[in-house]
PDB file of N, CA and C in Angstrom:
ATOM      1  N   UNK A   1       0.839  -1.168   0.000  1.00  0.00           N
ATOM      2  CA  UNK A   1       0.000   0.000   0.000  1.00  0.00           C
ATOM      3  C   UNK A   1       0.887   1.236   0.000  1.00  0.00           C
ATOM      4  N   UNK A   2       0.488   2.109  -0.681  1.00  0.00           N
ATOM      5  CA  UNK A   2       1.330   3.271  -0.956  1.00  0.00           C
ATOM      6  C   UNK A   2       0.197   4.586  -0.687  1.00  0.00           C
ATOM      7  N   UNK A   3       1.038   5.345   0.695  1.00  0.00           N
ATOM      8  CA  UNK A   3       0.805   6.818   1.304  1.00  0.00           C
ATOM      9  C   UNK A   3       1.067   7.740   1.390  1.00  0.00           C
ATOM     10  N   UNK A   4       0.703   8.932   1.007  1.00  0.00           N
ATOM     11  CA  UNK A   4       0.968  10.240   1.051  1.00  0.00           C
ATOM     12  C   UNK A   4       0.558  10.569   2.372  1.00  0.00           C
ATOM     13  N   UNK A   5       1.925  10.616   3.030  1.00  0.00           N
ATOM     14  CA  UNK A   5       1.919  11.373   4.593  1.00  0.00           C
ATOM     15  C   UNK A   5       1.790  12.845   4.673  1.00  0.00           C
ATOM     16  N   UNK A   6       0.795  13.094   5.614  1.00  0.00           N
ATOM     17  CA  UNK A   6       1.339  14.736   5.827  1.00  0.00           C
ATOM     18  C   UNK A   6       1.920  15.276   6.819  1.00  0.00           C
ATOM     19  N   UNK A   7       2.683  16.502   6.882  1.00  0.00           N
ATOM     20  CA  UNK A   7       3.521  16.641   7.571  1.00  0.00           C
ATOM     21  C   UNK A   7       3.227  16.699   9.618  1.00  0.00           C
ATOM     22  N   UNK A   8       1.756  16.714   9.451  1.00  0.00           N
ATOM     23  CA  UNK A   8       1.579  16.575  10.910  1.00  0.00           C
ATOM     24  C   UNK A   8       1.981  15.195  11.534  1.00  0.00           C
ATOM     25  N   UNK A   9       1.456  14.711  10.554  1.00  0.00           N
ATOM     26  CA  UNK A   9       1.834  13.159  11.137  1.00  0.00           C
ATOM     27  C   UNK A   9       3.392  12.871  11.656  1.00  0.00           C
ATOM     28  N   UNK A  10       3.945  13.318  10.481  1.00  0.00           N
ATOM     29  CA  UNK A  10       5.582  12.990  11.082  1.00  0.00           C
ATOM     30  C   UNK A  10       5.432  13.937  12.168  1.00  0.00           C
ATOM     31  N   UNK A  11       5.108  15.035  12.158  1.00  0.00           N
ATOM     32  CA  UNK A  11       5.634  15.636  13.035  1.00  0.00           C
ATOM     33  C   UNK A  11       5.251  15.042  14.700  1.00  0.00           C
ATOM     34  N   UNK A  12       3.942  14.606  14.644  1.00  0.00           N
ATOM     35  CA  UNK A  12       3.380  13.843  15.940  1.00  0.00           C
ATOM     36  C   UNK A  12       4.429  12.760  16.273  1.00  0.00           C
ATOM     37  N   UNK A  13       5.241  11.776  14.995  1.00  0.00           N
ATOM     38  CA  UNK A  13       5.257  11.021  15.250  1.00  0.00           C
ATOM     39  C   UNK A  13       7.122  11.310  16.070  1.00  0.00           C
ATOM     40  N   UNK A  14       7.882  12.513  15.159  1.00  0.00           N
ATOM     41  CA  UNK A  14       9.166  12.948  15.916  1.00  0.00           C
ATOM     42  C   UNK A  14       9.096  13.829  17.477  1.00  0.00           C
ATOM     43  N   UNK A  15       8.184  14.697  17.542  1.00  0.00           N
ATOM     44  CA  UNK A  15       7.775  15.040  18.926  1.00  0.00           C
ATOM     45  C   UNK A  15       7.068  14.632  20.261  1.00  0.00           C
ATOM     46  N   UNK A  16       6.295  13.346  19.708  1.00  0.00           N
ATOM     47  CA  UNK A  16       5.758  12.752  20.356  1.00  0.00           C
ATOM     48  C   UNK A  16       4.283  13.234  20.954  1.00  0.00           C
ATOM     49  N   UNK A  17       4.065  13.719  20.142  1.00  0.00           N
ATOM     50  CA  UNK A  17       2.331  14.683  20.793  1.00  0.00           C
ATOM     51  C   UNK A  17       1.882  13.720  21.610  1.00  0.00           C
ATOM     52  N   UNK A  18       1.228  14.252  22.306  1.00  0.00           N
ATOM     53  CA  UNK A  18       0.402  13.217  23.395  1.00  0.00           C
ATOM     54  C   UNK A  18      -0.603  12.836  22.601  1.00  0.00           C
ATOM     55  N   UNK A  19      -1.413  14.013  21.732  1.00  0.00           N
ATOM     56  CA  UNK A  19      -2.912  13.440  21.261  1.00  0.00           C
ATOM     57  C   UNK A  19      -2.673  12.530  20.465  1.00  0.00           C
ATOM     58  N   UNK A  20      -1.296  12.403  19.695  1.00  0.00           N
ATOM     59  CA  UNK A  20      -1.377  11.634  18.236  1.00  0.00           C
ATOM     60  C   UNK A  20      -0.564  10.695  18.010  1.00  0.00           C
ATOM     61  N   UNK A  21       0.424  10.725  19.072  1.00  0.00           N
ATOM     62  CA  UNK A  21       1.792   9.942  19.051  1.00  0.00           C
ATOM     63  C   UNK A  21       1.088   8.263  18.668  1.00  0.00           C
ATOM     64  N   UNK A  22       0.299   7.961  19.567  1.00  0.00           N
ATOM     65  CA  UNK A  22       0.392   6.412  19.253  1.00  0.00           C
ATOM     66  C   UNK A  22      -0.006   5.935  18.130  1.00  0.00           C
ATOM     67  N   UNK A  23      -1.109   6.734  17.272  1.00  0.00           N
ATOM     68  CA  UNK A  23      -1.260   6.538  15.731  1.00  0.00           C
ATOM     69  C   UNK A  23      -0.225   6.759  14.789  1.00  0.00           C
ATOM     70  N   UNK A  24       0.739   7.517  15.060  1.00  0.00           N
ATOM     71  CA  UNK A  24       1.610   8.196  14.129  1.00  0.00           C
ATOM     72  C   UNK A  24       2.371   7.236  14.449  1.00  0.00           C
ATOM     73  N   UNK A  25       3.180   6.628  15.636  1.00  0.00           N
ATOM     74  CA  UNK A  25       4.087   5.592  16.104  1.00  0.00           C
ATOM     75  C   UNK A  25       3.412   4.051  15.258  1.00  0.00           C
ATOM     76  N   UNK A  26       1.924   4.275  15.587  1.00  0.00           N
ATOM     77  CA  UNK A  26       1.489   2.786  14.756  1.00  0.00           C
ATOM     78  C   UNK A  26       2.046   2.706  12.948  1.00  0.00           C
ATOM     79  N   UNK A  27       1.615   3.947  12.232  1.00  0.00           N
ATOM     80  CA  UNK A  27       1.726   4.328  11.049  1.00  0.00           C
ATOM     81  C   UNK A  27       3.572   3.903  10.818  1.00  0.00           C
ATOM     82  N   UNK A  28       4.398   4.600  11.747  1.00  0.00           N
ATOM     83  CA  UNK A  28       5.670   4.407  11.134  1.00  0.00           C
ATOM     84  C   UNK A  28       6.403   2.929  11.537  1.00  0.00           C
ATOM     85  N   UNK A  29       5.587   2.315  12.290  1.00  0.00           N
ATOM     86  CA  UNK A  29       5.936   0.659  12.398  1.00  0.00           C
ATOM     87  C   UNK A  29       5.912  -0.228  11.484  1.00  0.00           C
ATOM     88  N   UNK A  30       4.484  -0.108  10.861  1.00  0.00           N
ATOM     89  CA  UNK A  30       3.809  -0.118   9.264  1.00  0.00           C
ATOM     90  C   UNK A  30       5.450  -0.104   7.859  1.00  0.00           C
ATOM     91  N   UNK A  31       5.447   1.426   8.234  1.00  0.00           N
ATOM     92  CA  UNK A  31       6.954   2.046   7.318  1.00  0.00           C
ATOM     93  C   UNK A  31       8.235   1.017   7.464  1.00  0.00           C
ATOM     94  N   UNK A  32       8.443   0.849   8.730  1.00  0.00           N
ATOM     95  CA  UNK A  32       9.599   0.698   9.212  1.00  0.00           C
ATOM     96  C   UNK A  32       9.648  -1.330   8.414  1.00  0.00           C
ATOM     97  N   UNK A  33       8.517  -1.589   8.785  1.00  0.00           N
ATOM     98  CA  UNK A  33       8.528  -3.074   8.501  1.00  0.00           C
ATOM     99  C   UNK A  33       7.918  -3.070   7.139  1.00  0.00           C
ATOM    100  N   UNK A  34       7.872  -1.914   5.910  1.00  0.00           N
ATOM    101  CA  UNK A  34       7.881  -2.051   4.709  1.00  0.00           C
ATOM    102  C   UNK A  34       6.551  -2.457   4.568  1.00  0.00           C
ATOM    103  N   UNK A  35       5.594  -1.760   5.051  1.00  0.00           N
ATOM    104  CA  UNK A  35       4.316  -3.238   4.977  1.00  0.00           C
ATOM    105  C   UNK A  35       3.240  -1.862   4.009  1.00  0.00           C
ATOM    106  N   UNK A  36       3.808  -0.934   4.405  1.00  0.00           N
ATOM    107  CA  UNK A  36       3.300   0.555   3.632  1.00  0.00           C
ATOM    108  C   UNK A  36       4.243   1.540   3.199  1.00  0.00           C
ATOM    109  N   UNK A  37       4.352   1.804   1.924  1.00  0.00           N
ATOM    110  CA  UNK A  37       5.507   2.786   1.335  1.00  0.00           C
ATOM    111  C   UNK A  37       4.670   3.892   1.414  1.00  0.00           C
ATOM    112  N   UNK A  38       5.551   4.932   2.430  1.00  0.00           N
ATOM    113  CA  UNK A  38       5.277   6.172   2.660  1.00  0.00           C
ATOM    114  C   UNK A  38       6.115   7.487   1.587  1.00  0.00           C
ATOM    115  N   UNK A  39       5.175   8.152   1.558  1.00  0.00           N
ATOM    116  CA  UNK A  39       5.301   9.671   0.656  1.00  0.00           C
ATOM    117  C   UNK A  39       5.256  10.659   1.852  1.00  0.00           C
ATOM    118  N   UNK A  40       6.107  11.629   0.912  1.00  0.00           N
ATOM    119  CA  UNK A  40       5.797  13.187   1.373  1.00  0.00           C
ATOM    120  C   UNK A  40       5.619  13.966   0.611  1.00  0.00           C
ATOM    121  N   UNK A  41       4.910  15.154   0.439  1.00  0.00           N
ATOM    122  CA  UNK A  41       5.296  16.315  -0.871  1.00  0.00           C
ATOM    123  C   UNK A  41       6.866  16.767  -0.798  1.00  0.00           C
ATOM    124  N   UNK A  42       7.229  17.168  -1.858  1.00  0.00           N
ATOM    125  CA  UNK A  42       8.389  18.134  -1.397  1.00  0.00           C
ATOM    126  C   UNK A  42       8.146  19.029  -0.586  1.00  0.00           C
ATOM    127  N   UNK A  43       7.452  20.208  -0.849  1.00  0.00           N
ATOM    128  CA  UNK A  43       7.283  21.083   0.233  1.00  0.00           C
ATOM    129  C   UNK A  43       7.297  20.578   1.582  1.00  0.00           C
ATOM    130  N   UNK A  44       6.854  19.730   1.829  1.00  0.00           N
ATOM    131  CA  UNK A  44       6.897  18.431   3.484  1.00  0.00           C
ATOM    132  C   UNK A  44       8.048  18.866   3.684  1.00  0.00           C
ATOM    133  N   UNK A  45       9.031  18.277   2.657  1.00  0.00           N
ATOM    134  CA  UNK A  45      10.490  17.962   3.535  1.00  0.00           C
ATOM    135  C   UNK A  45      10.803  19.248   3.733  1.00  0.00           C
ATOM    136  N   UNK A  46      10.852  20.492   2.868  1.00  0.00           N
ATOM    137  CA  UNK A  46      11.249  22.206   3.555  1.00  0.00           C
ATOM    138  C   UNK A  46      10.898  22.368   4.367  1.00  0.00           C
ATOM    139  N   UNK A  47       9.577  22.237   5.134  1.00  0.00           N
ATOM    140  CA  UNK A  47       8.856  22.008   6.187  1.00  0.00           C
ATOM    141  C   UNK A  47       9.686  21.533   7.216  1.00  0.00           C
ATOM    142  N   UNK A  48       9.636  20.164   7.161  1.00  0.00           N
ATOM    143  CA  UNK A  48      10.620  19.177   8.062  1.00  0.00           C
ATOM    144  C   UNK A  48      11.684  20.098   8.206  1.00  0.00           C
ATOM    145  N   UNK A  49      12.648  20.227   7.284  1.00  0.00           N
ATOM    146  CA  UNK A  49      13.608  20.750   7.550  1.00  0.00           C
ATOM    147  C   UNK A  49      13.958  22.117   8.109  1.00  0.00           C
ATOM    148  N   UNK A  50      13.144  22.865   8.123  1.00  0.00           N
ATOM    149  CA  UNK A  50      12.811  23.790   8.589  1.00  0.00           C
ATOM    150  C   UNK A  50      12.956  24.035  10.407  1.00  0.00           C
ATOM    151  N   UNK A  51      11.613  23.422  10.733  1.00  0.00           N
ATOM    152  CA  UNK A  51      11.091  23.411  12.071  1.00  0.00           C
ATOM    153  C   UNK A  51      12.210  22.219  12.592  1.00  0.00           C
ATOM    154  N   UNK A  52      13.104  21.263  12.476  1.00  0.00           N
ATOM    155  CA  UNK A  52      14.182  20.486  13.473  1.00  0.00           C
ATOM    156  C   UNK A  52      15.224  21.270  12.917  1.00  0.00           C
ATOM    157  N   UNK A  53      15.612  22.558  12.343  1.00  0.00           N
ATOM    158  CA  UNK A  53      16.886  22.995  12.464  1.00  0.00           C
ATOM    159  C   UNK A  53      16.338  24.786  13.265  1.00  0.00           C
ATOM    160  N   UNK A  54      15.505  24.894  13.432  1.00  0.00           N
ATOM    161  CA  UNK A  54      14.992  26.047  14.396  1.00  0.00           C
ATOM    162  C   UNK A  54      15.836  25.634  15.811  1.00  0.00           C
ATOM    163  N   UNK A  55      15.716  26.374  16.355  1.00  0.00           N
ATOM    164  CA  UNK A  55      16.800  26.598  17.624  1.00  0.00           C
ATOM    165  C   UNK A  55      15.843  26.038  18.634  1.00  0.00           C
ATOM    166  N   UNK A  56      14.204  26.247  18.506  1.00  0.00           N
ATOM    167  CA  UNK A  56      13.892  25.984  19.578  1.00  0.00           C
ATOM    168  C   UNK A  56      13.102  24.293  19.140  1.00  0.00           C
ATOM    169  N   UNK A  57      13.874  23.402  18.567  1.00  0.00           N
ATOM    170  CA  UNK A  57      13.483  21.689  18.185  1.00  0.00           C
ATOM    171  C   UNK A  57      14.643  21.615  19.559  1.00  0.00           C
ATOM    172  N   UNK A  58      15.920  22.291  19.819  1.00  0.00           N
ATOM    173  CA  UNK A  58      16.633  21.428  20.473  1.00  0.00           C
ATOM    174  C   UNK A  58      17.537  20.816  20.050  1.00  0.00           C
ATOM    175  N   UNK A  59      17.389  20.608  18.965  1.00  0.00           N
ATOM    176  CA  UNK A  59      18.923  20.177  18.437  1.00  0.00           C
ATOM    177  C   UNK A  59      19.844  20.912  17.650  1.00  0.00           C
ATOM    178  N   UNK A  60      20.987  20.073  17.531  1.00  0.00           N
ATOM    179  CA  UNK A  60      22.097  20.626  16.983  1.00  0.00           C
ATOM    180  C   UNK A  60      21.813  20.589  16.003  1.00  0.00           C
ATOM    181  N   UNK A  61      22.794  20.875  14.491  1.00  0.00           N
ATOM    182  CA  UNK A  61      22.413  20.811  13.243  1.00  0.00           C
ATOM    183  C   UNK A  61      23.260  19.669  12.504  1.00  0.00           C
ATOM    184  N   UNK A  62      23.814  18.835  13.409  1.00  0.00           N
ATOM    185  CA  UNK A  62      24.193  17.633  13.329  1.00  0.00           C
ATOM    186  C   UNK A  62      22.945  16.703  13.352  1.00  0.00           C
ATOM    187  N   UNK A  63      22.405  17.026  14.666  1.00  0.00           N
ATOM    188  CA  UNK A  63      21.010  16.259  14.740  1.00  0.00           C
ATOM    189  C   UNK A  63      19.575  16.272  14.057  1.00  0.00           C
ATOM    190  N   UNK A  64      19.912  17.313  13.888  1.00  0.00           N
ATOM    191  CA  UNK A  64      18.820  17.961  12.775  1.00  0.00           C
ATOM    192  C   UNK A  64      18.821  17.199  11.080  1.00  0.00           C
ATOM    193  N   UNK A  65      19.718  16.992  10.942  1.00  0.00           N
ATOM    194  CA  UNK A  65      20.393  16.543   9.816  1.00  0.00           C
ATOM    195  C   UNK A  65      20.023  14.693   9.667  1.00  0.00           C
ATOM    196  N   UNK A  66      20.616  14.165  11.118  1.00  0.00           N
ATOM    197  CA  UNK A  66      20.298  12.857  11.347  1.00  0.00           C
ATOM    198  C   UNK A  66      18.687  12.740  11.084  1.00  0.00           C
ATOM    199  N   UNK A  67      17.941  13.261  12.070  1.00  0.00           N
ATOM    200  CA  UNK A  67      16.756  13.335  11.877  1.00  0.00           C
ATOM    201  C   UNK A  67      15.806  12.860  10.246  1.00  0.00           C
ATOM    202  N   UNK A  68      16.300  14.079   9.905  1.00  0.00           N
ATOM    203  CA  UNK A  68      15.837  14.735   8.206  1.00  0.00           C
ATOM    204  C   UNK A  68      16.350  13.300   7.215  1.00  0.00           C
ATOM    205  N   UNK A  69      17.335  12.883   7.645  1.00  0.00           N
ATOM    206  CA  UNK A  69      18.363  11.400   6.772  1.00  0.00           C
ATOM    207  C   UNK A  69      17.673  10.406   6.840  1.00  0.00           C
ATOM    208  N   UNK A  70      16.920   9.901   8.184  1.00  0.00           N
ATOM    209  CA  UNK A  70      16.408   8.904   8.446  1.00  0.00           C
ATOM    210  C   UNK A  70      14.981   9.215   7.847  1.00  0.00           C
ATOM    211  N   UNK A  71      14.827  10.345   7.921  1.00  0.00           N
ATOM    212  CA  UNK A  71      13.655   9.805   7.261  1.00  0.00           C
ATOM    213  C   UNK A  71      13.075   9.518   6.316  1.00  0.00           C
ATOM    214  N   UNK A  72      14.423  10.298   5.565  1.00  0.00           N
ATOM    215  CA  UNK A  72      14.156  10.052   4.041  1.00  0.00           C
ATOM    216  C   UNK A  72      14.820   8.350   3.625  1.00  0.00           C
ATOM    217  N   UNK A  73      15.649   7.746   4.484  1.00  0.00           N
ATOM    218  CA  UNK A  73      15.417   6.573   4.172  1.00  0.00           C
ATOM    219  C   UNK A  73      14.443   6.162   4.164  1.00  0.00           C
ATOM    220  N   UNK A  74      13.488   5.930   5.341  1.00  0.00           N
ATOM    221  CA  UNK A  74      12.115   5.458   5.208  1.00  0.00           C
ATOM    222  C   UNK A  74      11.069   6.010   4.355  1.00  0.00           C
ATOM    223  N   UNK A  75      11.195   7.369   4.166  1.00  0.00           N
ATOM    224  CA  UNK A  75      10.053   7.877   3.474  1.00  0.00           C
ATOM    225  C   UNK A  75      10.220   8.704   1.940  1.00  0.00           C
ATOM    226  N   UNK A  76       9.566   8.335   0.806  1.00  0.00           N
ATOM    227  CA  UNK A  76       9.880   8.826  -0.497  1.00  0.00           C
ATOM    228  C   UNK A  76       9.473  10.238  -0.830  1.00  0.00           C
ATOM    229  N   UNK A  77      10.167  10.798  -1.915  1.00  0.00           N
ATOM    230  CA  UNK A  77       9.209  12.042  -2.210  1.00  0.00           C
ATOM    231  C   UNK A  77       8.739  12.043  -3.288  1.00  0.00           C
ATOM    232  N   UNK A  78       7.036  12.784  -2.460  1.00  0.00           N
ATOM    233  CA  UNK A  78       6.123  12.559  -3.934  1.00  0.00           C
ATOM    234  C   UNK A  78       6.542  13.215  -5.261  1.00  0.00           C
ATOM    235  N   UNK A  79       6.456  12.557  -6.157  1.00  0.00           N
ATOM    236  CA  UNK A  79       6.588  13.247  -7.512  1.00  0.00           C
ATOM    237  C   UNK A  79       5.522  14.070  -7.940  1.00  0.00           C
ATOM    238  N   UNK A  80       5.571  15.309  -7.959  1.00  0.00           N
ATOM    239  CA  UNK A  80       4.255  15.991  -8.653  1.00  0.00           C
ATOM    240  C   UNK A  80       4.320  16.645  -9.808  1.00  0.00           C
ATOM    241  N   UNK A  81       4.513  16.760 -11.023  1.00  0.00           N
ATOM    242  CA  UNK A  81       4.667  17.189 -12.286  1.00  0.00           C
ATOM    243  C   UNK A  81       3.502  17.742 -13.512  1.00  0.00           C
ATOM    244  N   UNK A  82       3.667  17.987 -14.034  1.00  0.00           N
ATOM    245  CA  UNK A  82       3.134  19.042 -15.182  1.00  0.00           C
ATOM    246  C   UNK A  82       1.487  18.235 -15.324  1.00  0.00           C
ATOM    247  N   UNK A  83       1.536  17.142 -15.508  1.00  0.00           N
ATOM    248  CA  UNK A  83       0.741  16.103 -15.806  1.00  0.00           C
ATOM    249  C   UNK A  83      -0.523  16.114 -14.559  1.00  0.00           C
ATOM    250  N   UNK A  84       0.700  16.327 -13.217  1.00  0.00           N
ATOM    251  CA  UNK A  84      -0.562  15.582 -12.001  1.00  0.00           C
ATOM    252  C   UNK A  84      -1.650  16.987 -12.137  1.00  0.00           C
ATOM    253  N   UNK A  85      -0.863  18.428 -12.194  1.00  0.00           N
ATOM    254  CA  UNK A  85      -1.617  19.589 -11.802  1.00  0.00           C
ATOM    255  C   UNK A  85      -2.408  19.509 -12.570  1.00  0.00           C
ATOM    256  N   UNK A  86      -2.247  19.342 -14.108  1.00  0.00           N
ATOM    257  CA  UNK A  86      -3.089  19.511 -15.226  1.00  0.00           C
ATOM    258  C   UNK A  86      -4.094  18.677 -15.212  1.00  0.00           C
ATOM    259  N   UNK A  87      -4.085  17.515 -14.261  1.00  0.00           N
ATOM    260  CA  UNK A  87      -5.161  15.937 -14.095  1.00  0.00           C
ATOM    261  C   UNK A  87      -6.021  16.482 -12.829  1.00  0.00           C
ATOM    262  N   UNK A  88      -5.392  17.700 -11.624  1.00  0.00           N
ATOM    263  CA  UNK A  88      -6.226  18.229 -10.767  1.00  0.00           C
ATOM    264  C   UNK A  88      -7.067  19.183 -11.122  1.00  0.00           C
ATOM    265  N   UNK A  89      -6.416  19.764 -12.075  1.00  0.00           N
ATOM    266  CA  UNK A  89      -7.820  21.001 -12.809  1.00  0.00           C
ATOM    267  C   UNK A  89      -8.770  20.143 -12.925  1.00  0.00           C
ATOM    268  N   UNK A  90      -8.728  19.386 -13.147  1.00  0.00           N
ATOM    269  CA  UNK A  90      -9.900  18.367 -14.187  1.00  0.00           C
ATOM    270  C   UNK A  90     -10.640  18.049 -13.338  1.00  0.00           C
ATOM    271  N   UNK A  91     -10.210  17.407 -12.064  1.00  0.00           N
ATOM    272  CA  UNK A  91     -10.657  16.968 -10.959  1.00  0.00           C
ATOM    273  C   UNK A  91     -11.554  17.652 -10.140  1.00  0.00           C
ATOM    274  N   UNK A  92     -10.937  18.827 -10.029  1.00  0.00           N
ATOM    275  CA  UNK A  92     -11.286  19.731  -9.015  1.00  0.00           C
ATOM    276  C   UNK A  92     -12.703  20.344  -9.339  1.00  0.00           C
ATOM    277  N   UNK A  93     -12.708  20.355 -10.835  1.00  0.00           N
ATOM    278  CA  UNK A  93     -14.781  20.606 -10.831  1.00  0.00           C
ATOM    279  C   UNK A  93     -15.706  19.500 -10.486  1.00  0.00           C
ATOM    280  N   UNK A  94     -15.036  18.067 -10.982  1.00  0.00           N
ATOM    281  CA  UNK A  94     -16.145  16.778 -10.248  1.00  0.00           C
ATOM    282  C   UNK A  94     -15.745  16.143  -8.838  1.00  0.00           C
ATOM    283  N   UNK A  95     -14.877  16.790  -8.290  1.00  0.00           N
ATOM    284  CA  UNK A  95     -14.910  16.261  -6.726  1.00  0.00           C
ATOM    285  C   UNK A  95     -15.195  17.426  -5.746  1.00  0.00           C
ATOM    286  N   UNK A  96     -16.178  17.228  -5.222  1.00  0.00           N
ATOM    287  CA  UNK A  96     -16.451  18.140  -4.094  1.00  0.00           C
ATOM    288  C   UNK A  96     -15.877  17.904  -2.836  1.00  0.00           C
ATOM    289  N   UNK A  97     -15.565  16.966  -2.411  1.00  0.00           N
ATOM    290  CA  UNK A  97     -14.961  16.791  -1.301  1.00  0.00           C
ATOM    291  C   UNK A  97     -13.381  16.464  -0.905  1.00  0.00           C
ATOM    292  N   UNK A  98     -12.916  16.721  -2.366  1.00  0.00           N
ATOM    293  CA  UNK A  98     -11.050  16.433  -2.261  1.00  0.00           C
ATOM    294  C   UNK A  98     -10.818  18.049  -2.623  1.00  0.00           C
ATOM    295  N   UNK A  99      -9.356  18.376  -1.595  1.00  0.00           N
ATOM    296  CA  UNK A  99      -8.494  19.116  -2.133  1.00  0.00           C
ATOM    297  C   UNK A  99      -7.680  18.965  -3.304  1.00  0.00           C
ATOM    298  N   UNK A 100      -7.808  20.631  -3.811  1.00  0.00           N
ATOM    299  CA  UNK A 100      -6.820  20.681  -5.190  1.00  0.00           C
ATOM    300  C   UNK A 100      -6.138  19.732  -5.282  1.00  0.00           C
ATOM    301  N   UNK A 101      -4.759  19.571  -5.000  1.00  0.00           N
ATOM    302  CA  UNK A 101      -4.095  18.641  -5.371  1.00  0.00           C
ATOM    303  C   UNK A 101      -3.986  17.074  -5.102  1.00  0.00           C
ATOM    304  N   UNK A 102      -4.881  17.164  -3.585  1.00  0.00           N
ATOM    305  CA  UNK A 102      -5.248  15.763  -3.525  1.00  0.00           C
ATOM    306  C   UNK A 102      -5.832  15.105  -4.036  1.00  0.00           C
ATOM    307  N   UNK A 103      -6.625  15.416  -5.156  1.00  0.00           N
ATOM    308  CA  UNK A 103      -7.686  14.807  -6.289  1.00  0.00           C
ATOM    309  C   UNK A 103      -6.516  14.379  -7.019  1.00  0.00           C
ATOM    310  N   UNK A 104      -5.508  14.976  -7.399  1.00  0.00           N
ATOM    311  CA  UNK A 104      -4.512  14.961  -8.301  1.00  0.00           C
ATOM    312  C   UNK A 104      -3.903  13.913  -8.084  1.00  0.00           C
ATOM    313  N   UNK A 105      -3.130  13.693  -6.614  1.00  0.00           N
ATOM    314  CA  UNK A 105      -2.604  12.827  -5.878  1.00  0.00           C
ATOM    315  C   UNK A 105      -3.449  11.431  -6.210  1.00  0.00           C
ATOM    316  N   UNK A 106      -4.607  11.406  -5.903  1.00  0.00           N
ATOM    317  CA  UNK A 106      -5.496  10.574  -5.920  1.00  0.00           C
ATOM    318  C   UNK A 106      -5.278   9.607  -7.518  1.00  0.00           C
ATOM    319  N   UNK A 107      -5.378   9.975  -8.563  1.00  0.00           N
ATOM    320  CA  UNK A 107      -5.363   9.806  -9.918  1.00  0.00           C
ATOM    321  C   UNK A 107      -3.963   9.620 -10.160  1.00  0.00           C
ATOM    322  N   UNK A 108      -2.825   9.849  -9.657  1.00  0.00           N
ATOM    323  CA  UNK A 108      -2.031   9.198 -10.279  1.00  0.00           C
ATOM    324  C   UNK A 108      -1.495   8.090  -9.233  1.00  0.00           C
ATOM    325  N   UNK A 109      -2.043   8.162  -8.129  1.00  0.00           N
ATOM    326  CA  UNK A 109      -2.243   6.658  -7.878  1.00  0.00           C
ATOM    327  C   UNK A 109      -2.752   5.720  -7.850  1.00  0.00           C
ATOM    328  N   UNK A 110      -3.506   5.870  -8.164  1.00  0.00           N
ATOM    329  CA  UNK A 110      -4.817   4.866  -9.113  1.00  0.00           C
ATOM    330  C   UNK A 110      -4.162   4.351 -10.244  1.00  0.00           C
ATOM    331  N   UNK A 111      -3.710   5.492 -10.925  1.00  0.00           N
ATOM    332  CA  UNK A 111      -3.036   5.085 -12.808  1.00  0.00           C
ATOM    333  C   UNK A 111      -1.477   4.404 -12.541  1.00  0.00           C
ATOM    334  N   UNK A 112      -0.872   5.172 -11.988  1.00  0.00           N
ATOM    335  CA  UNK A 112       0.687   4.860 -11.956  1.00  0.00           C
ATOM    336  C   UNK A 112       1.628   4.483 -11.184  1.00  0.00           C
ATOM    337  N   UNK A 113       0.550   4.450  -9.481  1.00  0.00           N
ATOM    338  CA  UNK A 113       1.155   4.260  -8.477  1.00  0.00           C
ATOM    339  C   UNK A 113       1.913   5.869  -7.930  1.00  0.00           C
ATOM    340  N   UNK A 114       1.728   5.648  -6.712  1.00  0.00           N
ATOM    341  CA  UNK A 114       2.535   7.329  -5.943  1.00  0.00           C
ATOM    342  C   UNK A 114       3.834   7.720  -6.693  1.00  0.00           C
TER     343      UNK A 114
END
């Protein structure tokens, strides 16, 4: 099974939120034992990278770095290209209940895989 994570999730799952940690911890067990290939957008990882090299994550930028490494072992980045946006226009007038690009998202994993 193949997922487009969003960035809260990791983030529950590196800080440990109280509300969310044990779903997000279930989700990356899933990852870890290959049983679900996880996505991110790009923008995710600027994100990521962002907020664990801020001063107030606590770490160094050694650690920050470790962090950001591991996870991109475990986790892929989504491909989004000329094709997916142009397949979300399309989308976006017959789905009422998906976001822009997640309609998009949606359709080329259906067709081509994440």
């Amino acid at each position: 099974m193949k997922l487009l994570i969003d960035n809260d999730v990791v983030l529950d799952y590196l800080t440990d939120r109280e509300s969310f940690a044990k779903q997000a911890s279930a989700l990356f067990a899933l990852i870890e034992q290959k049983r679900v290939q996880a996505f991110l957008s790009a923008s995710s990882w600027d994100d990521l990278i962002y907020v664990h090299r801020k001063p107030s994550s606590g770490l160094t930028e050694v650690e920050a770095q470790a962090v950001v490494r591991e996870l991109h072992r475990l986790i892929s980045v989504a491909p989004v290209d000329q094709a997916i946006i142009d397949r979300a226009f399309v989308l976006e007038g017959t789905s009422k209940n998906s976001h822009f690009f997640v309609s998009a998202r949606k359709h080329r994993a259906h067709n081509r895989g994440v």
